[in-house]
PDB file of N, CA and C in Angstrom:
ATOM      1  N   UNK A   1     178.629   5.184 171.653  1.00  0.00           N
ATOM      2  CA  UNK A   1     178.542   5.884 172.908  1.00  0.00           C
ATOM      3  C   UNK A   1     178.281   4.896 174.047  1.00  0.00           C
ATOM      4  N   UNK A   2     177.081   4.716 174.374  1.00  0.00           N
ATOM      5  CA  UNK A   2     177.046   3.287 175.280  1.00  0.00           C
ATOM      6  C   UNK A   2     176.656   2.215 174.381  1.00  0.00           C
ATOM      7  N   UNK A   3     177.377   1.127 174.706  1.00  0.00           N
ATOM      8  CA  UNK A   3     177.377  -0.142 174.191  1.00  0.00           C
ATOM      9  C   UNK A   3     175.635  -0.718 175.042  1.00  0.00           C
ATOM     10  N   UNK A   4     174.980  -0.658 176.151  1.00  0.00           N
ATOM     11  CA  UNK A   4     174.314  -1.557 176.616  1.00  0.00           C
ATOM     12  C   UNK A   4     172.784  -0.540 176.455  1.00  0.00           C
ATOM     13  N   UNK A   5     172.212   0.542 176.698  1.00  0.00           N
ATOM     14  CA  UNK A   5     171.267   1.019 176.265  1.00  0.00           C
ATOM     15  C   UNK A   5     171.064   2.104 175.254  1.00  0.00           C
ATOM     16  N   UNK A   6     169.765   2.115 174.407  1.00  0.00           N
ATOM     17  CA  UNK A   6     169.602   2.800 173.486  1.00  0.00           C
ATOM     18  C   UNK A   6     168.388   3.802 173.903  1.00  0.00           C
ATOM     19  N   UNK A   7     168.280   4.713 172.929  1.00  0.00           N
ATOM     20  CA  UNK A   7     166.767   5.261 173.190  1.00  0.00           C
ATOM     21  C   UNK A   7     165.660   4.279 172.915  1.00  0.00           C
ATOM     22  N   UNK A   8     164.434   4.843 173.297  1.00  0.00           N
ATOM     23  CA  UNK A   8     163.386   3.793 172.741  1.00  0.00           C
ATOM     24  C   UNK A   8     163.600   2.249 173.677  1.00  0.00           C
ATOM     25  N   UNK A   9     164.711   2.350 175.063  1.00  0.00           N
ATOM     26  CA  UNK A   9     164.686   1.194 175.369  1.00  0.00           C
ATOM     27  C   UNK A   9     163.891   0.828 176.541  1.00  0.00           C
ATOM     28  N   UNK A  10     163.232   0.055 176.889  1.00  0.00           N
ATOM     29  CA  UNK A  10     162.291  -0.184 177.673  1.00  0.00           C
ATOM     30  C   UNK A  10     162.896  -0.614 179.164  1.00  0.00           C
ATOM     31  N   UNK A  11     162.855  -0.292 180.286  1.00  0.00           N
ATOM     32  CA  UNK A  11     163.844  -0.726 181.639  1.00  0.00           C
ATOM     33  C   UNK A  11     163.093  -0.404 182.290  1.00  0.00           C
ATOM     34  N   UNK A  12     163.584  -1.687 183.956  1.00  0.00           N
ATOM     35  CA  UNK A  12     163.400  -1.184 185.040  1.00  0.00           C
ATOM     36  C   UNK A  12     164.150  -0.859 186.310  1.00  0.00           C
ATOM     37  N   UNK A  13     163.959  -0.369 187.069  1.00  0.00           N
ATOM     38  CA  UNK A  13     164.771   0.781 187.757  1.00  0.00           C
ATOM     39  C   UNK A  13     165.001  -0.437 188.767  1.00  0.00           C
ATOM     40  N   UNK A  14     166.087  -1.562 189.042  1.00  0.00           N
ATOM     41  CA  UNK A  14     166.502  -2.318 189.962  1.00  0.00           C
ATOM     42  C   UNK A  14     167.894  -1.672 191.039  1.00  0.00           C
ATOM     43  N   UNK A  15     168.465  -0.345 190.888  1.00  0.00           N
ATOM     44  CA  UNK A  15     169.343  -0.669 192.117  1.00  0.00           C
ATOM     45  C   UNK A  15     168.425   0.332 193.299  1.00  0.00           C
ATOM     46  N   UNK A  16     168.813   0.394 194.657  1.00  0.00           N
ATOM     47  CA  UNK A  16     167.599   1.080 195.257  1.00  0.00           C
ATOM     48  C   UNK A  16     168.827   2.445 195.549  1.00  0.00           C
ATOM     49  N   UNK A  17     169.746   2.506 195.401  1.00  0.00           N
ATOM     50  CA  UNK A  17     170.908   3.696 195.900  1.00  0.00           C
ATOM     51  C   UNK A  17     170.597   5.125 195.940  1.00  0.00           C
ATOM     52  N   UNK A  18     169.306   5.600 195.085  1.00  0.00           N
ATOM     53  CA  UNK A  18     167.923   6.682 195.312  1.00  0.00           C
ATOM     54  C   UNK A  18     166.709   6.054 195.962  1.00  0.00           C
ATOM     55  N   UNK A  19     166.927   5.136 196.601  1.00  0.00           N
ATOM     56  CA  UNK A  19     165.526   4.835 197.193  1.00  0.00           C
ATOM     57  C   UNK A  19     164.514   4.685 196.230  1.00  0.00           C
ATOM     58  N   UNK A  20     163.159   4.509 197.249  1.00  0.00           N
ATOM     59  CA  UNK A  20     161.765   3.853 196.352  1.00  0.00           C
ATOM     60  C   UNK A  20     160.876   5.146 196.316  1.00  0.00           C
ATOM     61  N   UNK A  21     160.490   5.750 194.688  1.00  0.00           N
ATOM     62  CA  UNK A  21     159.616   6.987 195.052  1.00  0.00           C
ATOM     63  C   UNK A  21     159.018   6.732 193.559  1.00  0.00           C
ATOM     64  N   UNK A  22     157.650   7.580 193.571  1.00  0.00           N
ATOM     65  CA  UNK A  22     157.589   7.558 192.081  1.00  0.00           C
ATOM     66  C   UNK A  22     158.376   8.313 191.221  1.00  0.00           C
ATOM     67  N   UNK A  23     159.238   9.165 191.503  1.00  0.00           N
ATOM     68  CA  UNK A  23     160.654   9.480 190.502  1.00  0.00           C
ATOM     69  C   UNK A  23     161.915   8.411 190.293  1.00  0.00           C
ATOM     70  N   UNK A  24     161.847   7.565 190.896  1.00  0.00           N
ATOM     71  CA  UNK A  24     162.620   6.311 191.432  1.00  0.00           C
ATOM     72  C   UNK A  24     161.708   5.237 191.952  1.00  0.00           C
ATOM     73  N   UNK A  25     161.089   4.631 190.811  1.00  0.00           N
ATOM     74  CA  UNK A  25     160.215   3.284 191.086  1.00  0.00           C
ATOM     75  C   UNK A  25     160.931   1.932 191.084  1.00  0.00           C
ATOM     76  N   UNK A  26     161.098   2.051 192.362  1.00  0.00           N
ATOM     77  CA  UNK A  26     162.281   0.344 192.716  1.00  0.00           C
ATOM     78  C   UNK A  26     161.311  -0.738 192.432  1.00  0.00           C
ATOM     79  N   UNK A  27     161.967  -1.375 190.938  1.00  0.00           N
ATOM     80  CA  UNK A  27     160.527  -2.645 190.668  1.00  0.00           C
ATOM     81  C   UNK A  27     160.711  -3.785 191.706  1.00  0.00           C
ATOM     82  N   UNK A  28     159.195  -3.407 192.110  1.00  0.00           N
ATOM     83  CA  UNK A  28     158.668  -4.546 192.881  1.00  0.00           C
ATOM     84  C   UNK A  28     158.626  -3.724 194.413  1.00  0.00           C
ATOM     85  N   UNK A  29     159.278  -1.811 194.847  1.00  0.00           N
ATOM     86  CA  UNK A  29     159.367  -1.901 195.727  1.00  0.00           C
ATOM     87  C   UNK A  29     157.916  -1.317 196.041  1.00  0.00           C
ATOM     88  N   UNK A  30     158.138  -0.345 196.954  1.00  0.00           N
ATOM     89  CA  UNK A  30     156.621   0.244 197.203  1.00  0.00           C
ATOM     90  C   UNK A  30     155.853   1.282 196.329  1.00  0.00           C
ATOM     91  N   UNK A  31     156.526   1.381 195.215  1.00  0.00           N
ATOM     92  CA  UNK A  31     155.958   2.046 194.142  1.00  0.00           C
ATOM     93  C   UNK A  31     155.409   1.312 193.101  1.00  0.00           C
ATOM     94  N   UNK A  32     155.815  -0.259 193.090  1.00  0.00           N
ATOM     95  CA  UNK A  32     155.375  -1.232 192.396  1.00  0.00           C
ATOM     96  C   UNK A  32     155.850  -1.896 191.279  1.00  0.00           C
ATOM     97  N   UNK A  33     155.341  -2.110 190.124  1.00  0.00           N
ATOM     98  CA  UNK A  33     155.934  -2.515 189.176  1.00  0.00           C
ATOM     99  C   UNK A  33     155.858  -1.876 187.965  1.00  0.00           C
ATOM    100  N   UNK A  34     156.841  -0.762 187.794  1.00  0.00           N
ATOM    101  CA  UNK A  34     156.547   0.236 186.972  1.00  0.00           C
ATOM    102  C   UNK A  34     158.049   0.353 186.056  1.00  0.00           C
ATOM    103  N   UNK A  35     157.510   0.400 185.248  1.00  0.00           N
ATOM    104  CA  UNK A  35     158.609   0.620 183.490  1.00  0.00           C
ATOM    105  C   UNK A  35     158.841   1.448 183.349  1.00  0.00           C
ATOM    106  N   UNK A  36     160.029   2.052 182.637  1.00  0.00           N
ATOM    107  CA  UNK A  36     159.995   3.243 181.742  1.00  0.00           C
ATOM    108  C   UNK A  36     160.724   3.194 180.189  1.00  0.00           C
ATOM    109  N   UNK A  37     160.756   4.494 180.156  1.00  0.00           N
ATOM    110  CA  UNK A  37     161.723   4.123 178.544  1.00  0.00           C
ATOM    111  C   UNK A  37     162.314   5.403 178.634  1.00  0.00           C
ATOM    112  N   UNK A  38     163.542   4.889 177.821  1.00  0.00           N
ATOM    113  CA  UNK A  38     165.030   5.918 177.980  1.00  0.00           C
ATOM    114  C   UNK A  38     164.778   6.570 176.736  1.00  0.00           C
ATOM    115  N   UNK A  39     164.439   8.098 177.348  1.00  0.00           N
ATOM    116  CA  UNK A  39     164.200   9.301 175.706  1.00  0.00           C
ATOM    117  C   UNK A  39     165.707   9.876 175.941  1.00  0.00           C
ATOM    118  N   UNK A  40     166.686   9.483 176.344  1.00  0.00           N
ATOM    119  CA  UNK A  40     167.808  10.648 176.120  1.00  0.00           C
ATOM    120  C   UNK A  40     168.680   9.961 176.955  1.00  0.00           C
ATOM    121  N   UNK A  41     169.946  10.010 176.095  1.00  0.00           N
ATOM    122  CA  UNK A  41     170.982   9.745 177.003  1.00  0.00           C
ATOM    123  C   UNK A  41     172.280  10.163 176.398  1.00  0.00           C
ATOM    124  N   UNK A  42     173.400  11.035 177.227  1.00  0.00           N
ATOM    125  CA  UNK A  42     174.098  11.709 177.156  1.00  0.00           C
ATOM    126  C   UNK A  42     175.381  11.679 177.486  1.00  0.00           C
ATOM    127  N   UNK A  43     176.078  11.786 177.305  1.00  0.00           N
ATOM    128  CA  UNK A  43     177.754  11.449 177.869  1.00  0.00           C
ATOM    129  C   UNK A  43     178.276  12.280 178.741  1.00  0.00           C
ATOM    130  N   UNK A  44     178.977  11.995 180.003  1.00  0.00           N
ATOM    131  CA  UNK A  44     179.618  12.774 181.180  1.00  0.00           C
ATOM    132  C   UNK A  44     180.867  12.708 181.613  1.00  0.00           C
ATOM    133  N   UNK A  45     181.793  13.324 181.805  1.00  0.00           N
ATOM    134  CA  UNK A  45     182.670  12.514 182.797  1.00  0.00           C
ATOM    135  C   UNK A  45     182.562  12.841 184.461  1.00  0.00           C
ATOM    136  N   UNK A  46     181.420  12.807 184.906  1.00  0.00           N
ATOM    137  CA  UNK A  46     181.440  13.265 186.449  1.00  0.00           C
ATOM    138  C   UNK A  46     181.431  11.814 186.980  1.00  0.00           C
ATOM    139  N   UNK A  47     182.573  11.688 187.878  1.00  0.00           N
ATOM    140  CA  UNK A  47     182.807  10.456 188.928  1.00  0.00           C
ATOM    141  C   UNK A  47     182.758   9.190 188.106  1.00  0.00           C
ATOM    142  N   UNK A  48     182.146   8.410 188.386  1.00  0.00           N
ATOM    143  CA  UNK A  48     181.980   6.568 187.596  1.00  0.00           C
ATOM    144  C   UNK A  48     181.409   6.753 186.545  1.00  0.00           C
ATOM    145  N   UNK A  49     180.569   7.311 186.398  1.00  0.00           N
ATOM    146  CA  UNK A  49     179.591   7.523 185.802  1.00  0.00           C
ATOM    147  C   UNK A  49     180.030   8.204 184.131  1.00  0.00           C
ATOM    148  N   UNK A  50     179.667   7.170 183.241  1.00  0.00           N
ATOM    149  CA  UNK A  50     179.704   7.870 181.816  1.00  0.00           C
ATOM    150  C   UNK A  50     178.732   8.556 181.541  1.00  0.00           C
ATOM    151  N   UNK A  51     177.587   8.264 181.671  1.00  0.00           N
ATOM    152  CA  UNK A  51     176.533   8.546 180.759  1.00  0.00           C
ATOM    153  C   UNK A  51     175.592   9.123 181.618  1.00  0.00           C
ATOM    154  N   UNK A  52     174.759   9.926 181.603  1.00  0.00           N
ATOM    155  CA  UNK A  52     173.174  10.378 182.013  1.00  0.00           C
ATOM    156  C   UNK A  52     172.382   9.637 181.094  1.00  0.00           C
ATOM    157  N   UNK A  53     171.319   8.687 182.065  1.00  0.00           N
ATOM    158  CA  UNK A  53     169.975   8.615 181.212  1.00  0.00           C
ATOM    159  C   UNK A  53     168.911   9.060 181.758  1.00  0.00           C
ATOM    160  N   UNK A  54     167.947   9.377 180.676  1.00  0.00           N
ATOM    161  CA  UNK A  54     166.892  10.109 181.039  1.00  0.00           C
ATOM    162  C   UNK A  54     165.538   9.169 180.624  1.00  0.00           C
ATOM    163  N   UNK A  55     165.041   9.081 182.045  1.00  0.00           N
ATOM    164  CA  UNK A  55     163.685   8.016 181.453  1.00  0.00           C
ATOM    165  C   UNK A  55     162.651   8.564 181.950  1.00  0.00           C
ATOM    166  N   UNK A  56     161.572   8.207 181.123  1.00  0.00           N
ATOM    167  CA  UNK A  56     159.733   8.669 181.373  1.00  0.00           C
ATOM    168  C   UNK A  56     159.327   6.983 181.632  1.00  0.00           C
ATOM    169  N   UNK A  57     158.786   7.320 183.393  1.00  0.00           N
ATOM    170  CA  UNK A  57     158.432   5.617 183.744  1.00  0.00           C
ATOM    171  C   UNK A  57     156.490   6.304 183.076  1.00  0.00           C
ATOM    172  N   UNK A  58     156.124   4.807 183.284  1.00  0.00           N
ATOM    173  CA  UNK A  58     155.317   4.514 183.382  1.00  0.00           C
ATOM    174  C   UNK A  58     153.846   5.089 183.781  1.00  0.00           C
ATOM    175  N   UNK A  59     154.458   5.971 185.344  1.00  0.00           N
ATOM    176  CA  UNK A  59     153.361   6.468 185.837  1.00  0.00           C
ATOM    177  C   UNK A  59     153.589   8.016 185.805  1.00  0.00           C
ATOM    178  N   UNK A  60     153.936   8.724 184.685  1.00  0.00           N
ATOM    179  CA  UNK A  60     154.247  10.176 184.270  1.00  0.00           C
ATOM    180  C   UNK A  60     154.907  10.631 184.831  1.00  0.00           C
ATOM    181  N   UNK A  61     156.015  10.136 185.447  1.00  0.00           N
ATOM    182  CA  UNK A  61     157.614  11.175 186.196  1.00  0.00           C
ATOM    183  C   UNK A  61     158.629  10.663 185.298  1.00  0.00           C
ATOM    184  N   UNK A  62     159.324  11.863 185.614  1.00  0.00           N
ATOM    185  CA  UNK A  62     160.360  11.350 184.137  1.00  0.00           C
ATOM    186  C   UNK A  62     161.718  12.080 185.681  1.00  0.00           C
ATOM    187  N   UNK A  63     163.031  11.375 185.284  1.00  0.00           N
ATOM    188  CA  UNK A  63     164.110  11.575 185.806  1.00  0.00           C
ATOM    189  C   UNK A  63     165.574  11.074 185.203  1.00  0.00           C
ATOM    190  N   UNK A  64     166.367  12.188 185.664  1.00  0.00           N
ATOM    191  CA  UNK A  64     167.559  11.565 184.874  1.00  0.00           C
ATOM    192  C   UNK A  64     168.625  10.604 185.887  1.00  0.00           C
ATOM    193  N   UNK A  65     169.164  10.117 185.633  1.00  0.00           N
ATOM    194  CA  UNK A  65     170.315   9.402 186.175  1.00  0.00           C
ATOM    195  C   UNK A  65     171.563   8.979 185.492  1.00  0.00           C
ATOM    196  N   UNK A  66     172.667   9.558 186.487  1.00  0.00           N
ATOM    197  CA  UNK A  66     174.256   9.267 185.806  1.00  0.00           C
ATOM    198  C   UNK A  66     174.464   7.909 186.212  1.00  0.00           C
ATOM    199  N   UNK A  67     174.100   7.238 184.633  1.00  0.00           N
ATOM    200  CA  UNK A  67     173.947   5.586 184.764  1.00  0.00           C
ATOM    201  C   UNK A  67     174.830   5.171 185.449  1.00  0.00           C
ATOM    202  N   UNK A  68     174.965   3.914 186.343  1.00  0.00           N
ATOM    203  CA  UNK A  68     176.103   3.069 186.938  1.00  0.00           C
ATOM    204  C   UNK A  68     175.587   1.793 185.892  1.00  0.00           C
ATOM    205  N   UNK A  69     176.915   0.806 186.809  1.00  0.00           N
ATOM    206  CA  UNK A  69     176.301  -0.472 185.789  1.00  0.00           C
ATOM    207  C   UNK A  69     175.318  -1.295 186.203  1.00  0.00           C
ATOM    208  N   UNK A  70     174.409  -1.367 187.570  1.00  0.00           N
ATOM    209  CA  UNK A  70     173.511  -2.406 188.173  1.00  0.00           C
ATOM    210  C   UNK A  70     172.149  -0.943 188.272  1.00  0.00           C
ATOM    211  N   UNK A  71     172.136  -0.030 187.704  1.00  0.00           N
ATOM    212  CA  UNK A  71     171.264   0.811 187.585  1.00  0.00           C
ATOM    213  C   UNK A  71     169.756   0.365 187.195  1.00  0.00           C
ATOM    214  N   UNK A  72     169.887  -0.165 186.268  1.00  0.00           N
ATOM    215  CA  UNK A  72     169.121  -0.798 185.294  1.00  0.00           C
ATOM    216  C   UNK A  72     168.568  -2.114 184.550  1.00  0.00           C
ATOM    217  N   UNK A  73     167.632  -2.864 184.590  1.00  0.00           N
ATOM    218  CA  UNK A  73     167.686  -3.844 183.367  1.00  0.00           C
ATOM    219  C   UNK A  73     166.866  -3.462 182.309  1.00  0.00           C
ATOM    220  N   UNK A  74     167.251  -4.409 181.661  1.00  0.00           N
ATOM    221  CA  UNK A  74     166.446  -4.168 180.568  1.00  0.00           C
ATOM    222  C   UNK A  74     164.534  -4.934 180.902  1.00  0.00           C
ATOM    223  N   UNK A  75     163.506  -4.359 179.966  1.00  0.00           N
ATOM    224  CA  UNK A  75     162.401  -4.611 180.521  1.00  0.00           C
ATOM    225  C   UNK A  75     161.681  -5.651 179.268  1.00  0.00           C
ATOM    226  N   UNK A  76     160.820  -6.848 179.301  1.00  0.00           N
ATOM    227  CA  UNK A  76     160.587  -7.134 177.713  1.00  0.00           C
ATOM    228  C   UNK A  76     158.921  -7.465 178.047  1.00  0.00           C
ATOM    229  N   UNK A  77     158.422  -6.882 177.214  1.00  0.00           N
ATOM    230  CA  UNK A  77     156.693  -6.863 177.732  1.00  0.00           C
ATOM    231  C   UNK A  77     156.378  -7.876 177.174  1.00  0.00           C
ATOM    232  N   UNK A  78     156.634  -8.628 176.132  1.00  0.00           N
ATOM    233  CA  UNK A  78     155.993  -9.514 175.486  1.00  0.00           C
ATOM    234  C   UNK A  78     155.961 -10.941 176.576  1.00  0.00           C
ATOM    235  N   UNK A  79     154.720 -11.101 176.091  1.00  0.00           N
ATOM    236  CA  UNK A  79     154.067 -12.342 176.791  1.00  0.00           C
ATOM    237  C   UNK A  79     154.851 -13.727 176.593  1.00  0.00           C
ATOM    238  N   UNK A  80     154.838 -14.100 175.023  1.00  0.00           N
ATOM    239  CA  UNK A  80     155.315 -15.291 174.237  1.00  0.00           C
ATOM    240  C   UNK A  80     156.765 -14.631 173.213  1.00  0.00           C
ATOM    241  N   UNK A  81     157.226 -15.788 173.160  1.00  0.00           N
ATOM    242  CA  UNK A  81     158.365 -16.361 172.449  1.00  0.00           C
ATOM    243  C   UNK A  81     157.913 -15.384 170.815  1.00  0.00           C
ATOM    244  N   UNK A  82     156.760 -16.472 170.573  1.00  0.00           N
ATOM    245  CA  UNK A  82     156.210 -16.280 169.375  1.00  0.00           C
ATOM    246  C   UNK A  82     155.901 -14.758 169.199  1.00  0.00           C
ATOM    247  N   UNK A  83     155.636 -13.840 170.035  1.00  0.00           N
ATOM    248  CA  UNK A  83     155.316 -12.348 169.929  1.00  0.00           C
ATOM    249  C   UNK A  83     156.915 -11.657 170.064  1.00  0.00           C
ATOM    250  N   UNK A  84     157.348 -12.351 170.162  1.00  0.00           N
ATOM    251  CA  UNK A  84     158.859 -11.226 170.490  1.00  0.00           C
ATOM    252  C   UNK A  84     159.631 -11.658 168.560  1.00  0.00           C
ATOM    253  N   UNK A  85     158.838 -11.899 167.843  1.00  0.00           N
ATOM    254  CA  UNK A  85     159.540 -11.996 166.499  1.00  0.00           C
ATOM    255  C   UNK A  85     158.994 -10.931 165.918  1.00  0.00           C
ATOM    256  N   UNK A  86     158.115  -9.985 166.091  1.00  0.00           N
ATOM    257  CA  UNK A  86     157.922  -8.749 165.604  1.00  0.00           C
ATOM    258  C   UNK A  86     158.447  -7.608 166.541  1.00  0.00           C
ATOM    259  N   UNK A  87     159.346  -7.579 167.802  1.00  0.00           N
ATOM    260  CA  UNK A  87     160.076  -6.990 168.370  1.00  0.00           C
ATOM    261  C   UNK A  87     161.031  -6.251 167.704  1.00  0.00           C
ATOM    262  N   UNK A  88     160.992  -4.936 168.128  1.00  0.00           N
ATOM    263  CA  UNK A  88     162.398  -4.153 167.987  1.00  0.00           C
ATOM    264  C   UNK A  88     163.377  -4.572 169.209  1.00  0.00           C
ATOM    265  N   UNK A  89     163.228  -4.909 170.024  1.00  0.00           N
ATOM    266  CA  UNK A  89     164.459  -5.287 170.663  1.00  0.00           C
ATOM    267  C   UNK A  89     164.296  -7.074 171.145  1.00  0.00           C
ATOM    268  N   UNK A  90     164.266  -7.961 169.980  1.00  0.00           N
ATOM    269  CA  UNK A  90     164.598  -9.048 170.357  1.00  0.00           C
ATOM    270  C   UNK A  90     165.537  -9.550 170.137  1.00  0.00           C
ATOM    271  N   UNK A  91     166.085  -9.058 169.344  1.00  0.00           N
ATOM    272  CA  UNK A  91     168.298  -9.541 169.624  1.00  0.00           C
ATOM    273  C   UNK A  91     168.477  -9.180 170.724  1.00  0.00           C
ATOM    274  N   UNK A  92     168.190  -7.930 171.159  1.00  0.00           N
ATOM    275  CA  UNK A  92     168.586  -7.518 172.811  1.00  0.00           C
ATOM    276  C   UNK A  92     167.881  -8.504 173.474  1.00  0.00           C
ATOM    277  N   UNK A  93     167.169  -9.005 173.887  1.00  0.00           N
ATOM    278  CA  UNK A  93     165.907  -9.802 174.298  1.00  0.00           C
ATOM    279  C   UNK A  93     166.886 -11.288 174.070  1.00  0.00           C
ATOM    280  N   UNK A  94     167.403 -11.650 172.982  1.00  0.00           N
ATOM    281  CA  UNK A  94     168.389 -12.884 173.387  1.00  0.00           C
ATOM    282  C   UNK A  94     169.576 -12.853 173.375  1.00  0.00           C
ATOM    283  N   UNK A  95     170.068 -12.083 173.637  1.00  0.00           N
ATOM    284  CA  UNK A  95     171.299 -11.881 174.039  1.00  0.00           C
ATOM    285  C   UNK A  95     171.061 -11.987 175.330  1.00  0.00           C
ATOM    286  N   UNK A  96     170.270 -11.075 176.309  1.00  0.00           N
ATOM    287  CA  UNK A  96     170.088 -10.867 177.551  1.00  0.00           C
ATOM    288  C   UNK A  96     169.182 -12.380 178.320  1.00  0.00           C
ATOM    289  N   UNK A  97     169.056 -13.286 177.357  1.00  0.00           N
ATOM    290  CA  UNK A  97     168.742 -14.204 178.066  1.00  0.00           C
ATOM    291  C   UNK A  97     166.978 -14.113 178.010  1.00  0.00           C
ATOM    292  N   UNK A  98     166.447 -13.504 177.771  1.00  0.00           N
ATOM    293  CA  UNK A  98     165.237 -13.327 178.394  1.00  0.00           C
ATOM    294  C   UNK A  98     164.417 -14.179 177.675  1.00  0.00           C
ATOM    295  N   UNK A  99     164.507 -13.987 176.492  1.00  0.00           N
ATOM    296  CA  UNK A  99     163.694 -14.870 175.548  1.00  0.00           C
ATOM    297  C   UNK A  99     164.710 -16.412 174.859  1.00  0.00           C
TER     298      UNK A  99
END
């Protein structure tokens, strides 16, 4: 279905095209630096848009969005190198460069 996110995946909300709110926490904007994780995501064909995802950030608002492709990154909490080897998403994690 989508090749680039899964459930259970950890992201943050980088394009601002809904603005900065706590239903739409633009990281780093005036809502701060807030995560979420994608419980649901669904297939569409309305406009560009394939997919709806549905994420619960951080600070208890949950919202959906008909993903684009600069919607999103991916998010990786781990501190060290050495802690991302008990990761569920550290193939994603080097693939994406991060680790």
């Amino acid at each position: 279905m989508n090749n680039k996110f899964k459930i259970d995946d950890m992201v943050k909300y980088t394009c601002s095209s809904f603005m900065d709110s706590p239903y739409n926490p633009l990281w780093g904007g005036l809502s701060g630096y807030i995560v979420g994780t994608i419980y649901d995501i669904r297939k569409t064909n309305y406009g560009k848009a394939k997919f709806w995802i549905d994420v619960k950030w951080d600070n208890g608002k949950t919202n959906s969005y008909m993903y684009q492709k600069d919607d999103f990154e991916f998010y990786c909490g781990k501190k060290s190198k050495e802690n991302c080897y008990k990761c569920k998403s550290r193939l994603q994690c080097i693939t994406r460069g991060i680790i």
